[in-house]
Protein backbone atom coordinates (compact mmCIF):
# COMPACT_ATOMS: atom_id res chain seq x y z
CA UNK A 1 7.00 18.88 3.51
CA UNK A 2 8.58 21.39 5.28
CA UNK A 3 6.40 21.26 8.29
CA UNK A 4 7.88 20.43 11.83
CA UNK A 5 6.18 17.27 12.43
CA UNK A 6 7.30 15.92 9.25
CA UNK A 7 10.50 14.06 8.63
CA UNK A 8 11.20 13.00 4.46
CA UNK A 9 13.60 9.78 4.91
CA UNK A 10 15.90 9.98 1.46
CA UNK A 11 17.55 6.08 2.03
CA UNK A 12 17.58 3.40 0.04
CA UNK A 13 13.97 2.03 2.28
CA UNK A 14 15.29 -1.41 2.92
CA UNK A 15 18.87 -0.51 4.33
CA UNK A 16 17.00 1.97 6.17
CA UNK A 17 14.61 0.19 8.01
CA UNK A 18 16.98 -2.41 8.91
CA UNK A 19 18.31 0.20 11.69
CA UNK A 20 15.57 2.59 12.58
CA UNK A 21 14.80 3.10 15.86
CA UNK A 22 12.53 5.82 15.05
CA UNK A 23 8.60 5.10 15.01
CA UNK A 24 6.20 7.55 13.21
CA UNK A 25 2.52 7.75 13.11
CA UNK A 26 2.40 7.84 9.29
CA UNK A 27 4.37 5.64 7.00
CA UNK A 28 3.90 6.27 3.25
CA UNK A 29 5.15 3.66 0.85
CA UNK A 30 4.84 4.82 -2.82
CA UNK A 31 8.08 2.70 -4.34
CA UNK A 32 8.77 2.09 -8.39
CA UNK A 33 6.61 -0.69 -10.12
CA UNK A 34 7.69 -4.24 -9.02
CA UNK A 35 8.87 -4.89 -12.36
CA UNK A 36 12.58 -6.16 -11.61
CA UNK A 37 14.24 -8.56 -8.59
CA UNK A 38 15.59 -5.24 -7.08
CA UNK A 39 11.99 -3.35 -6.50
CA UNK A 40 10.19 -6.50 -5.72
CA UNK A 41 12.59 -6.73 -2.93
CA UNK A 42 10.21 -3.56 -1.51
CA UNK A 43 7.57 -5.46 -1.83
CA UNK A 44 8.15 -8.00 0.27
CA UNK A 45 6.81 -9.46 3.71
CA UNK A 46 10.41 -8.62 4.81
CA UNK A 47 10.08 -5.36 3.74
CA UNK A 48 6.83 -4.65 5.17
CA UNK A 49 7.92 -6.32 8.33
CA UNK A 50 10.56 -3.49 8.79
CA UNK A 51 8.08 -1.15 8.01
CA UNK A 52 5.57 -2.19 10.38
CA UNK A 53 8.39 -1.99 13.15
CA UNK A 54 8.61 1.72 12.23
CA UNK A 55 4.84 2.26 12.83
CA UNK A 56 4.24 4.24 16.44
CA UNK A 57 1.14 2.91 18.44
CA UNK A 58 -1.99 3.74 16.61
CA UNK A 59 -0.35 4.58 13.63
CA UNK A 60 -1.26 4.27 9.73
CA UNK A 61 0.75 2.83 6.83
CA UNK A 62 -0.62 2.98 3.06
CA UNK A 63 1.43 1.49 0.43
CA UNK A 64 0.33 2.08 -2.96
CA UNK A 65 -0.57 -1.24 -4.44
CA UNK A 66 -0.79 -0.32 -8.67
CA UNK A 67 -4.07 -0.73 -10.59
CA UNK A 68 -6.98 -3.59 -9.03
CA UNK A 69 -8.09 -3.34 -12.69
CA UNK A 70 -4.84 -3.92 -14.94
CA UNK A 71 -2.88 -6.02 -12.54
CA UNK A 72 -5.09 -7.62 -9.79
CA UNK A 73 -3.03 -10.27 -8.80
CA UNK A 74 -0.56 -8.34 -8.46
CA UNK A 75 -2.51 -5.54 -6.30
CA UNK A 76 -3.64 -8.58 -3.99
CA UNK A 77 -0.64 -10.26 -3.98
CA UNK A 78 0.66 -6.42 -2.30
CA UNK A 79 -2.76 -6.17 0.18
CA UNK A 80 -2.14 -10.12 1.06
CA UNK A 81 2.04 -9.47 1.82
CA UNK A 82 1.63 -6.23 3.90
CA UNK A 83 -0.91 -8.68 6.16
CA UNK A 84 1.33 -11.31 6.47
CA UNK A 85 3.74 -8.91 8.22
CA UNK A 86 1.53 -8.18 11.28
CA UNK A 87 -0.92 -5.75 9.99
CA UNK A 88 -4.17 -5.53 9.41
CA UNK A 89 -5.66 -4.29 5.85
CA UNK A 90 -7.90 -1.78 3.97
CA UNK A 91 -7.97 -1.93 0.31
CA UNK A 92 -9.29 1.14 -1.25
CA UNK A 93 -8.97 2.44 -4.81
CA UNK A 94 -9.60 5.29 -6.65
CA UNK A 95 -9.62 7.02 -10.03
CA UNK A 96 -6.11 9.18 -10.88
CA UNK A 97 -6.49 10.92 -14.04
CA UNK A 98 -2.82 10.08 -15.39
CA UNK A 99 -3.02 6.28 -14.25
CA UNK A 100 -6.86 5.34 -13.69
CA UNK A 101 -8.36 3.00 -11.59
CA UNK A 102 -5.45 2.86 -9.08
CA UNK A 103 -5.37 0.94 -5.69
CA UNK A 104 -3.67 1.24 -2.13
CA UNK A 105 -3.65 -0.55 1.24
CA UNK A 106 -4.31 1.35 4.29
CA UNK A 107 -2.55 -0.76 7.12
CA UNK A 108 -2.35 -0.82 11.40
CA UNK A 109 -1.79 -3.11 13.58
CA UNK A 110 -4.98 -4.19 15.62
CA UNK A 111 -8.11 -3.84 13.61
CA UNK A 112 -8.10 -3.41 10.24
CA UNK A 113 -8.02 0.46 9.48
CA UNK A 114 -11.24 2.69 8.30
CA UNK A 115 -10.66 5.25 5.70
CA UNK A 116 -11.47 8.06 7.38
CA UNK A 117 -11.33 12.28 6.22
CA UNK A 118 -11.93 15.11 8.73
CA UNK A 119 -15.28 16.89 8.14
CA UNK A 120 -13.74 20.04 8.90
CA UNK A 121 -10.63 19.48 6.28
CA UNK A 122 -13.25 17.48 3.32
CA UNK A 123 -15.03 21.62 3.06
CA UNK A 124 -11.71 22.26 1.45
CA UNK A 125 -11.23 19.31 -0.40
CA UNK A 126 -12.32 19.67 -4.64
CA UNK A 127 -12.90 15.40 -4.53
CA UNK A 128 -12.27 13.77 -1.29
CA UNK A 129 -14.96 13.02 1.34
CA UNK A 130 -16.79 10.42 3.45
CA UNK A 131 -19.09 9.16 0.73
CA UNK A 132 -15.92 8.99 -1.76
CA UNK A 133 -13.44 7.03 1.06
CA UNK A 134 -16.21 4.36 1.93
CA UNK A 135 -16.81 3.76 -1.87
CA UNK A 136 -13.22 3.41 -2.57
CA UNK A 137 -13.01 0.43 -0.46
CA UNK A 138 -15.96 -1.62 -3.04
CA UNK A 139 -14.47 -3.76 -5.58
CA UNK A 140 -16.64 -4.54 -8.37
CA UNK A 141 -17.45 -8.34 -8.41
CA UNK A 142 -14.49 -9.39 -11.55
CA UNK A 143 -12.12 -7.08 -9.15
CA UNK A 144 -13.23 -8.58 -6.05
CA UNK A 145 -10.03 -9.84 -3.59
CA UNK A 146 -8.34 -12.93 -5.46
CA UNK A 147 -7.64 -15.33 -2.23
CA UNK A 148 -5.75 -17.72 -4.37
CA UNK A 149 -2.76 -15.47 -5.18
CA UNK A 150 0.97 -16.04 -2.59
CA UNK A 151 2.24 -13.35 -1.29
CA UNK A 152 5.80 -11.65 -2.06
CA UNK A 153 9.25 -12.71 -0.17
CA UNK A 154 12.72 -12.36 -1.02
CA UNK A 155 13.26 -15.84 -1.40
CA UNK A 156 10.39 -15.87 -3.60
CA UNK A 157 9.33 -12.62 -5.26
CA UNK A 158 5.82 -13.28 -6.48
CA UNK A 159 5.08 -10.07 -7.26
CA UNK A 160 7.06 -10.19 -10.18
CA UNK A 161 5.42 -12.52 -11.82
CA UNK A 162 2.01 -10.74 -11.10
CA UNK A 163 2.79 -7.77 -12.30
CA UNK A 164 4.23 -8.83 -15.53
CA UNK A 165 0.90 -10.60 -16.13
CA UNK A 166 -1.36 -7.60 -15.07
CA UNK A 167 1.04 -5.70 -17.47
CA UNK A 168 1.11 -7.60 -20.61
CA UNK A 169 -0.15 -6.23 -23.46
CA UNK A 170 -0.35 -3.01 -22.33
């Protein structure tokens, strides 16, 4: 993190974004759980919105989007928000040891964004390559994107409601 071409914001994201005039060509957005009114306010179409204003031309956001197999309403509620702030999506999920089958959207505006790894840099890599990014972005069919769920705004925080669903019981 200490690189020169990478800046670490420490903000609270929303009060933040409001007055960056700074774009970047990576935006990372790895926030706590949605699980009260004051982190579903990060995952929001506002939100997003002021993210996607921080995006440089050609650049990438991924926003982790919690587990497509616990709480997949709440996973496409996140995939269907960050498109209804300008950008095109890429769902893609993977396996993490401590959390399982976990998901993310890869975002940009334009077309929607491929997963992509450099060969040169996948030699290197213990898990991560081609064949691994292009199956991350299969759902199996009872994961499969749910078109019938809103998406998330401050006025209405959907994601709340999805994610205490998804959550239940577990």
């Amino acid at each position: 993190l200490d690189a020169p071409r990478v800046e670490v914001v420490v903000d609270d994201a929303m009060r933040w974004l409001r007055t960056a005039s700074e774009t970047f060509d990576a935006v990372v957005v790895d926030m706590p759980d949605p699980d009260s009114p004051a982190t579903a306010k990060l995952y929001s179409q506002e939100f997003y919105g002021l993210a996607a204003r921080a995006l440089a031309p050609g650049g990438r956001m991924v926003v982790q989007a919690g587990s497509p197999y616990f709480a997949p309403e709440a996973f496409w509620c996140i995939g269907a928000t960050v498109a209804a702030a300008g950008l095109q999506v890429t769902p893609y999920h993977v396996d993490v040891p401590s959390f399982g089958d976990w998901g993310f959207v890869l975002a940009a505006r334009g077309a929607a964004p491929v997963p992509t790894v450099d060969p040169s840099l996948a030699e290197d890599l213990r898990f991560l390559d081609g064949d691994v990014l292009a199956a991350a972005t299969v759902f199996p069919k009872d994961r499969s994107r749910d078109r019938s769920v809103g998406i998330s705004t401050l006025d209405r925080p959907r994601i709340l409601q999805y994610e205490a669903k998804g959550w239940r019981g577990y």
